[in-house]
Each structure stands twice: as structure tokens, then as C-alpha cells.
PDB file of N, CA and C in Angstrom:
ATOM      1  N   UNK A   1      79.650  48.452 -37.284  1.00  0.00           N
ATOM      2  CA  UNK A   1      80.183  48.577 -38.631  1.00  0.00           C
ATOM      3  C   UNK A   1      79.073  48.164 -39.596  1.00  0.00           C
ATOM      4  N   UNK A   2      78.878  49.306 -40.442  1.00  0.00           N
ATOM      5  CA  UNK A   2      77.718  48.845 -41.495  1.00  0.00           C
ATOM      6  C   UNK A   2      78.422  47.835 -42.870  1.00  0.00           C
ATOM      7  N   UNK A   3      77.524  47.411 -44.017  1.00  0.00           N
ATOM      8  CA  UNK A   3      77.933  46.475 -44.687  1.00  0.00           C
ATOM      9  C   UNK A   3      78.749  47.136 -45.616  1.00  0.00           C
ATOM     10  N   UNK A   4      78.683  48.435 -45.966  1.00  0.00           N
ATOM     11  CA  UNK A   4      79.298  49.316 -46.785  1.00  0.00           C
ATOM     12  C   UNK A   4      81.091  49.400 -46.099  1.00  0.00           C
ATOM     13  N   UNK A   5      80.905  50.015 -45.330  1.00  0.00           N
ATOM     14  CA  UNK A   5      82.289  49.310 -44.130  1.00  0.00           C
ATOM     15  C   UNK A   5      83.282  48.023 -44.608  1.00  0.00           C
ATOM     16  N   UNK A   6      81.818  47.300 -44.150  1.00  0.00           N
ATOM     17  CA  UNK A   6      82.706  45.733 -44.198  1.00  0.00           C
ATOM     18  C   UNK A   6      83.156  45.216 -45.698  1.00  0.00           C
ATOM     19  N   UNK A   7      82.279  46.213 -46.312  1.00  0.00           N
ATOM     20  CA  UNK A   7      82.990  45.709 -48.461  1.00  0.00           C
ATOM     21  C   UNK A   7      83.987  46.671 -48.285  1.00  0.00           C
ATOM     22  N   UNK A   8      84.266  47.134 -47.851  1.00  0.00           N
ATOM     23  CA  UNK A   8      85.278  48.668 -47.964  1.00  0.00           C
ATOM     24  C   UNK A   8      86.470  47.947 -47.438  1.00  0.00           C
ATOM     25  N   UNK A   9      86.369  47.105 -46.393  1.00  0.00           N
ATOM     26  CA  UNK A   9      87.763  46.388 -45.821  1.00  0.00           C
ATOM     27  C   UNK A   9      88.227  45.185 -46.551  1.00  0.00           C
ATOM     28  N   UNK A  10      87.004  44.634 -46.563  1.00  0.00           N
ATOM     29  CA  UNK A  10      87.148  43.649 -47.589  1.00  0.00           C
ATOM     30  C   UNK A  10      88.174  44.218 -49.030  1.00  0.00           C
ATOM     31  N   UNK A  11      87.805  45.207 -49.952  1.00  0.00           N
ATOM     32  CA  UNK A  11      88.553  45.120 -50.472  1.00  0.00           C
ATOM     33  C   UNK A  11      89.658  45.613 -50.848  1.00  0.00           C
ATOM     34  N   UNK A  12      90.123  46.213 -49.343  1.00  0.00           N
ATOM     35  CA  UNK A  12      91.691  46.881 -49.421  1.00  0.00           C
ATOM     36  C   UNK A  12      92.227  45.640 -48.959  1.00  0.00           C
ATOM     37  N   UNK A  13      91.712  44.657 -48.143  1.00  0.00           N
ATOM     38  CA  UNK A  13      92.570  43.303 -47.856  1.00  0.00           C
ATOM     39  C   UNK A  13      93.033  42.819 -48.984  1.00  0.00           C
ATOM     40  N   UNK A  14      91.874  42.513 -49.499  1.00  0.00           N
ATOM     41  CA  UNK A  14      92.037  41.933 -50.883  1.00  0.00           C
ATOM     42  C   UNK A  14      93.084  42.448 -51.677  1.00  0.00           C
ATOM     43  N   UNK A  15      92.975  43.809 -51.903  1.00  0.00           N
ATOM     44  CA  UNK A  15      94.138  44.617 -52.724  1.00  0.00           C
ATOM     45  C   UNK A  15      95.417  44.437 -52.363  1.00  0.00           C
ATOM     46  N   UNK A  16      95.233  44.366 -50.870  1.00  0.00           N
ATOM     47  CA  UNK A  16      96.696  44.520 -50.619  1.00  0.00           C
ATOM     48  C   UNK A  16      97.334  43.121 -50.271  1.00  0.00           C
ATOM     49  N   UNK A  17      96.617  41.846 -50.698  1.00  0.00           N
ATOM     50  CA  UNK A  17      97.224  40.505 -50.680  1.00  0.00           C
ATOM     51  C   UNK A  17      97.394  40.290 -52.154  1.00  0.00           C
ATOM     52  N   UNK A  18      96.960  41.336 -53.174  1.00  0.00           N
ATOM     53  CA  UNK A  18      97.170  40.941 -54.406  1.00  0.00           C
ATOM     54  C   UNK A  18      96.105  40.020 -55.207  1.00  0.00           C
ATOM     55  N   UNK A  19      94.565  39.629 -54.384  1.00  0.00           N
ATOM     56  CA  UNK A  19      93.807  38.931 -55.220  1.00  0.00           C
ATOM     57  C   UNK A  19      92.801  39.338 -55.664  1.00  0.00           C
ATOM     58  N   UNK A  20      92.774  38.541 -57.006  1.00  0.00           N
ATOM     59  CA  UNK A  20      91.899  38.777 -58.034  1.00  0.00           C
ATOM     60  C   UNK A  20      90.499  39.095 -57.122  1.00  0.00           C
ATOM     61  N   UNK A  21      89.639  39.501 -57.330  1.00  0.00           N
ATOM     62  CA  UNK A  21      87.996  38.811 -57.252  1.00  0.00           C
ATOM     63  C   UNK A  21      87.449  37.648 -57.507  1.00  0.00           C
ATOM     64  N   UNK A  22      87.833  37.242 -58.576  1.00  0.00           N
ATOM     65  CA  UNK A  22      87.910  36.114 -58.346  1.00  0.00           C
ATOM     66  C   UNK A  22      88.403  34.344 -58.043  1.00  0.00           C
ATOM     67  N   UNK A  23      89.898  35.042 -57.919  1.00  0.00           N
ATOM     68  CA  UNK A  23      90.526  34.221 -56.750  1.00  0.00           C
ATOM     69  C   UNK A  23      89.714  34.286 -55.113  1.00  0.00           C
ATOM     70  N   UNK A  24      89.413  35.536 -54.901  1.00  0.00           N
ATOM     71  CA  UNK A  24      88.779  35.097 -53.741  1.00  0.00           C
ATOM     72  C   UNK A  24      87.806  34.243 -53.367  1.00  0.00           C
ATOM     73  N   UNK A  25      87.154  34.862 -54.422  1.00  0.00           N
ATOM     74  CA  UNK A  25      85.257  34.008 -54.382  1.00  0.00           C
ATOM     75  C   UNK A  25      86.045  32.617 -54.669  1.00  0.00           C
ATOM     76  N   UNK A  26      86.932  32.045 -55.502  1.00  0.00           N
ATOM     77  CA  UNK A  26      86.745  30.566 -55.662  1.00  0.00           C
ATOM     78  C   UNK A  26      87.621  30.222 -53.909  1.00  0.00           C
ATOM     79  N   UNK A  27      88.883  30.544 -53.719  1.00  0.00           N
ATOM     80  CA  UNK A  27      88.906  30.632 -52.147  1.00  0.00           C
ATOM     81  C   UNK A  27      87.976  30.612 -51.180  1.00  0.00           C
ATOM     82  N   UNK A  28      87.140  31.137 -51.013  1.00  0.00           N
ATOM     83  CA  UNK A  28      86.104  31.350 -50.683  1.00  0.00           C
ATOM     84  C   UNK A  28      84.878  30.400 -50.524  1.00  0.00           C
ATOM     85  N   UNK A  29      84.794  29.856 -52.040  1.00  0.00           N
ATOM     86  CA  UNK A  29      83.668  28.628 -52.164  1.00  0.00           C
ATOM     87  C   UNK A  29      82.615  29.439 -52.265  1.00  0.00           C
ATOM     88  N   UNK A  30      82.353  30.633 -53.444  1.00  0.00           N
ATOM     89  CA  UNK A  30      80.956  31.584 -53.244  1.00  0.00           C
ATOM     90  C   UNK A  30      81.461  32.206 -55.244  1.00  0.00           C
ATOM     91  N   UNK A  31      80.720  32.658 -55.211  1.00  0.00           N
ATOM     92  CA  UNK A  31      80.178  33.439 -56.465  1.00  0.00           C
ATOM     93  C   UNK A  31      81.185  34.744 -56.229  1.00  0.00           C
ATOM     94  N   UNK A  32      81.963  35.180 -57.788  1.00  0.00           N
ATOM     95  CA  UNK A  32      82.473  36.077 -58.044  1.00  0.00           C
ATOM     96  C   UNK A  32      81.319  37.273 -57.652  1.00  0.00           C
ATOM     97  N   UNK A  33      80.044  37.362 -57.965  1.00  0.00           N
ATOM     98  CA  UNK A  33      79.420  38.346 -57.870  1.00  0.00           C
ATOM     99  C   UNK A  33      78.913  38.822 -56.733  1.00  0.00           C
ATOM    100  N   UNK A  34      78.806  37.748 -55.652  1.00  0.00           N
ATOM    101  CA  UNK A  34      78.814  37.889 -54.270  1.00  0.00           C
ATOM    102  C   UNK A  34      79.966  38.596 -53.531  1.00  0.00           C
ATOM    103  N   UNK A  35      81.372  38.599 -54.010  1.00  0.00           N
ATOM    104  CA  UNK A  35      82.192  39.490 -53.393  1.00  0.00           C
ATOM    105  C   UNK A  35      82.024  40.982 -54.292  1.00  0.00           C
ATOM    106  N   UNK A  36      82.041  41.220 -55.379  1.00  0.00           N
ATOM    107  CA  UNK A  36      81.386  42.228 -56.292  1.00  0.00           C
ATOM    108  C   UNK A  36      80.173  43.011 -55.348  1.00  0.00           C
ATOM    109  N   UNK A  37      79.145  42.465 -55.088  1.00  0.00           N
ATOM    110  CA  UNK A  37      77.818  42.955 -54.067  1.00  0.00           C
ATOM    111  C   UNK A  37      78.652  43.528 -53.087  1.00  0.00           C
ATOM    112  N   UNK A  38      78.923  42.633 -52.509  1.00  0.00           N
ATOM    113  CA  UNK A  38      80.074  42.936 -51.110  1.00  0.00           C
ATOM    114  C   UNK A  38      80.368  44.079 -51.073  1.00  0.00           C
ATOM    115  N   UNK A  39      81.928  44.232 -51.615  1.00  0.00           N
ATOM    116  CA  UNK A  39      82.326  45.255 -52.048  1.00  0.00           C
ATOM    117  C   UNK A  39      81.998  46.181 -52.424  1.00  0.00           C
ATOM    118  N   UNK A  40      80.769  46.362 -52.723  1.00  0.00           N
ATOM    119  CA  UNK A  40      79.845  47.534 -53.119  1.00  0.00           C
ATOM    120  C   UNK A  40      78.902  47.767 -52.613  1.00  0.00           C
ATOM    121  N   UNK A  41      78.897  47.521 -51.285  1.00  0.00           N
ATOM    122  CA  UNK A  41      77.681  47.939 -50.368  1.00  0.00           C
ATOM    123  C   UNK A  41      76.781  47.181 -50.893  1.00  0.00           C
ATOM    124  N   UNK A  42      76.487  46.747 -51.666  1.00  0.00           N
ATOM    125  CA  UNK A  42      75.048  45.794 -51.753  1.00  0.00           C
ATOM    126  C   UNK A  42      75.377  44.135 -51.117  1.00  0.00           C
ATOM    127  N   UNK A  43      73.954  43.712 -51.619  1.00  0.00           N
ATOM    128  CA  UNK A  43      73.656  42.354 -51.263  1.00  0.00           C
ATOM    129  C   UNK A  43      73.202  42.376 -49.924  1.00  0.00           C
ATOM    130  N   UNK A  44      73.218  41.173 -48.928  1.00  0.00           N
ATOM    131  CA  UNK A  44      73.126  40.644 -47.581  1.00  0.00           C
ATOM    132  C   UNK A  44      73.773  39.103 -47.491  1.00  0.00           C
ATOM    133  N   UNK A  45      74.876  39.268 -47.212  1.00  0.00           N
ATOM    134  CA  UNK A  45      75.564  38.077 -47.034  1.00  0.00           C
ATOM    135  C   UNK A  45      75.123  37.290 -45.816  1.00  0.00           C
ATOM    136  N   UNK A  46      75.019  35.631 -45.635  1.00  0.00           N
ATOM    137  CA  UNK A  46      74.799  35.553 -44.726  1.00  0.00           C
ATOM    138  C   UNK A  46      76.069  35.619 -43.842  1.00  0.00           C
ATOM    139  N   UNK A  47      75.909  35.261 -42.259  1.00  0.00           N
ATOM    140  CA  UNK A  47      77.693  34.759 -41.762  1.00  0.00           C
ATOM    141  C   UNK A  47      78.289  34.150 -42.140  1.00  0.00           C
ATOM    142  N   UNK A  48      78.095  32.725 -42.470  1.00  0.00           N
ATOM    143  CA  UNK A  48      78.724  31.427 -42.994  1.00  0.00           C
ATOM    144  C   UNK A  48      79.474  32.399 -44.531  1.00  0.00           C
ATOM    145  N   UNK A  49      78.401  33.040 -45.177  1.00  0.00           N
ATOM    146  CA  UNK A  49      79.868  33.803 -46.198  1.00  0.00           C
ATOM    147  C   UNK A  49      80.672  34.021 -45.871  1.00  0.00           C
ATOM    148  N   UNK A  50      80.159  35.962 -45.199  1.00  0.00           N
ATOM    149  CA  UNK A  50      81.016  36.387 -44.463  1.00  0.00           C
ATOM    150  C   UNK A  50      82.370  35.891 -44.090  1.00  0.00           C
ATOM    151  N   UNK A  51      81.871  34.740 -42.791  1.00  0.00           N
ATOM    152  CA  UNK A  51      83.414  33.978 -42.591  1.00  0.00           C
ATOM    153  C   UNK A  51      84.154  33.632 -43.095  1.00  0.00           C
ATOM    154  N   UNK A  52      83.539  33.012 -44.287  1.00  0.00           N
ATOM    155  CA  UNK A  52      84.410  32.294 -45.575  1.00  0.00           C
ATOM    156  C   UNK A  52      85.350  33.040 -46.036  1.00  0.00           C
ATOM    157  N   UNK A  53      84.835  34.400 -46.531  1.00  0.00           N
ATOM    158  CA  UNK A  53      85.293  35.289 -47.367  1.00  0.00           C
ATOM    159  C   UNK A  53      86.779  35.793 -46.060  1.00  0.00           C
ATOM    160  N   UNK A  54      86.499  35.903 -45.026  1.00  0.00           N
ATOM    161  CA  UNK A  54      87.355  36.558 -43.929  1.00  0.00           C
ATOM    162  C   UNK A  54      88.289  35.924 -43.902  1.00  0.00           C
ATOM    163  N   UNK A  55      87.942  34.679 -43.251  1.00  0.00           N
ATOM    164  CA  UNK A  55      88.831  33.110 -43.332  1.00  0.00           C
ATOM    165  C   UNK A  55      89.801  33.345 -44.452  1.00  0.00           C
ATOM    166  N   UNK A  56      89.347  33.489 -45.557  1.00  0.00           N
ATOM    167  CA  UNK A  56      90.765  33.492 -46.689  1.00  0.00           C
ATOM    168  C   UNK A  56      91.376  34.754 -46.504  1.00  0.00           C
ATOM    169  N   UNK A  57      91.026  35.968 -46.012  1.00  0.00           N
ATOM    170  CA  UNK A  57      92.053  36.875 -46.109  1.00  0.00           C
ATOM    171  C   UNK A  57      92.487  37.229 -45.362  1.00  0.00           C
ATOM    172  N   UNK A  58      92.315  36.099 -43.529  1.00  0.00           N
ATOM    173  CA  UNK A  58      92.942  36.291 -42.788  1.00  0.00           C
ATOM    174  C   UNK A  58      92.260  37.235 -41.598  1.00  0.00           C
ATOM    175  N   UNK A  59      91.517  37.185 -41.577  1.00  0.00           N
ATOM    176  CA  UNK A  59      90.438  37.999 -40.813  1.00  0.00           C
ATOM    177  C   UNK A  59      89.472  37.450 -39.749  1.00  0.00           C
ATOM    178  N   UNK A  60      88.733  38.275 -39.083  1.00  0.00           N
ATOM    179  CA  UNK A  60      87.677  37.354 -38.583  1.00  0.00           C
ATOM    180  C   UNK A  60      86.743  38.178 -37.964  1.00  0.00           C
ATOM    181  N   UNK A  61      85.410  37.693 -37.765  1.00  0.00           N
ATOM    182  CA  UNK A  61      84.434  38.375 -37.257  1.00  0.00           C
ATOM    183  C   UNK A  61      84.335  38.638 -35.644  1.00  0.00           C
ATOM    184  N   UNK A  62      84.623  39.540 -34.604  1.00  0.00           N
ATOM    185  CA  UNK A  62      84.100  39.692 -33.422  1.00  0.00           C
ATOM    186  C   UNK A  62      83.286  40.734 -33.059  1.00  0.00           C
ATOM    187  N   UNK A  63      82.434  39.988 -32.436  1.00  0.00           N
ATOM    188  CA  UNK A  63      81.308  40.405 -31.607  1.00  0.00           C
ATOM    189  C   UNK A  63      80.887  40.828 -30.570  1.00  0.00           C
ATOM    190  N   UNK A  64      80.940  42.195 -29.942  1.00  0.00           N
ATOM    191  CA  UNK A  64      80.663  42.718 -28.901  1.00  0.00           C
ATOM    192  C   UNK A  64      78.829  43.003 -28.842  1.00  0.00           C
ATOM    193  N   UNK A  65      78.706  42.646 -27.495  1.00  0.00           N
ATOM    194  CA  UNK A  65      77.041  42.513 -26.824  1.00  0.00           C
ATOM    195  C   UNK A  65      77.758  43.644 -25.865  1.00  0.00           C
ATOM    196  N   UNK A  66      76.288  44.804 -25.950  1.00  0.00           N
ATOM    197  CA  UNK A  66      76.367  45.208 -24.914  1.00  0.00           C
ATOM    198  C   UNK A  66      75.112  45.621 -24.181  1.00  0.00           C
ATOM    199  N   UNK A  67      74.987  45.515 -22.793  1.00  0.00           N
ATOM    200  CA  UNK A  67      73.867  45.457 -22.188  1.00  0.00           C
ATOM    201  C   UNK A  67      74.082  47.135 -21.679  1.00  0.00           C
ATOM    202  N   UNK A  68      72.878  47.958 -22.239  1.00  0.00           N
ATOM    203  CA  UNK A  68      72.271  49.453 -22.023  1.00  0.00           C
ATOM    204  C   UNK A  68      71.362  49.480 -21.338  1.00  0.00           C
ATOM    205  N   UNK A  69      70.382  48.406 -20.352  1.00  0.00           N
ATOM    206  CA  UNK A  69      69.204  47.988 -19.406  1.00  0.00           C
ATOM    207  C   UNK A  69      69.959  48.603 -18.010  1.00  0.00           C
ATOM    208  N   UNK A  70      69.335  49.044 -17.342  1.00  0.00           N
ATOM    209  CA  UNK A  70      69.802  49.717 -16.224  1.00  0.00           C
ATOM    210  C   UNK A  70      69.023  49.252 -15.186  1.00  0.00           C
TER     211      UNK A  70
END
């Protein structure tokens, strides 16, 4: 999933829990303009955002490794 993706989910969650932008970001503990970036394909969040931002809307990050070495 690219970052364009992940602002794209981000903010139908968002929409569809009813919060502001910036209810989230202060939820969150981050900058209104950092979910703004987000949401718009820009920026580079680190994880520790990321999570933050997930964490409040109920979400979470998993991680699949996969080994293609034969």
C-alpha cells in the first residue's frame, strides 16, 4: 500500500467517525497539517505518527515479510 492509499483511508475513517482534522491531529498529538500532507499523498510520516494517527481511529498497522530467495 502506497502513502497516497494510506491518506485515502485515513480519510474516509476519519469521515466516517465524524472528525474534524483537527480533532484528529490534536487526538493524535501531531500537527493539523501533518494529517492535511497525509491525506494528500504528500509528506513522509514517520511510524510513531502513523500509529498515533491509526491508534485514534481505531486502526492499526500490519506487516507482512515475505521471503522471494529461492
Amino acid at each position: 500500500m502506497n502513502l497516497s492509499a494510506i491518506g485515502q483511508l485515513i480519510q474516509e475513517r476519519r469521515s466516517s467517525l465524524h472528525i474534524k482534522q483537527e480533532d484528529l491531529a490534536e487526538l493524535a498529538g501531531i500537527t493539523t497539517k501533518t494529517i492535511y500532507m497525509l491525506e494528500n499523498g504528500k509528506g513522509n510520516p514517520s511510524y510513531s505518527t502513523l500509529a498515533q494517527i491509526l491508534n485514534v481511529l481505531g486502526l492499526e498497522i500490519t506487516v507482512q515479510i515475505k521471503n522471494n530467495i529461492e
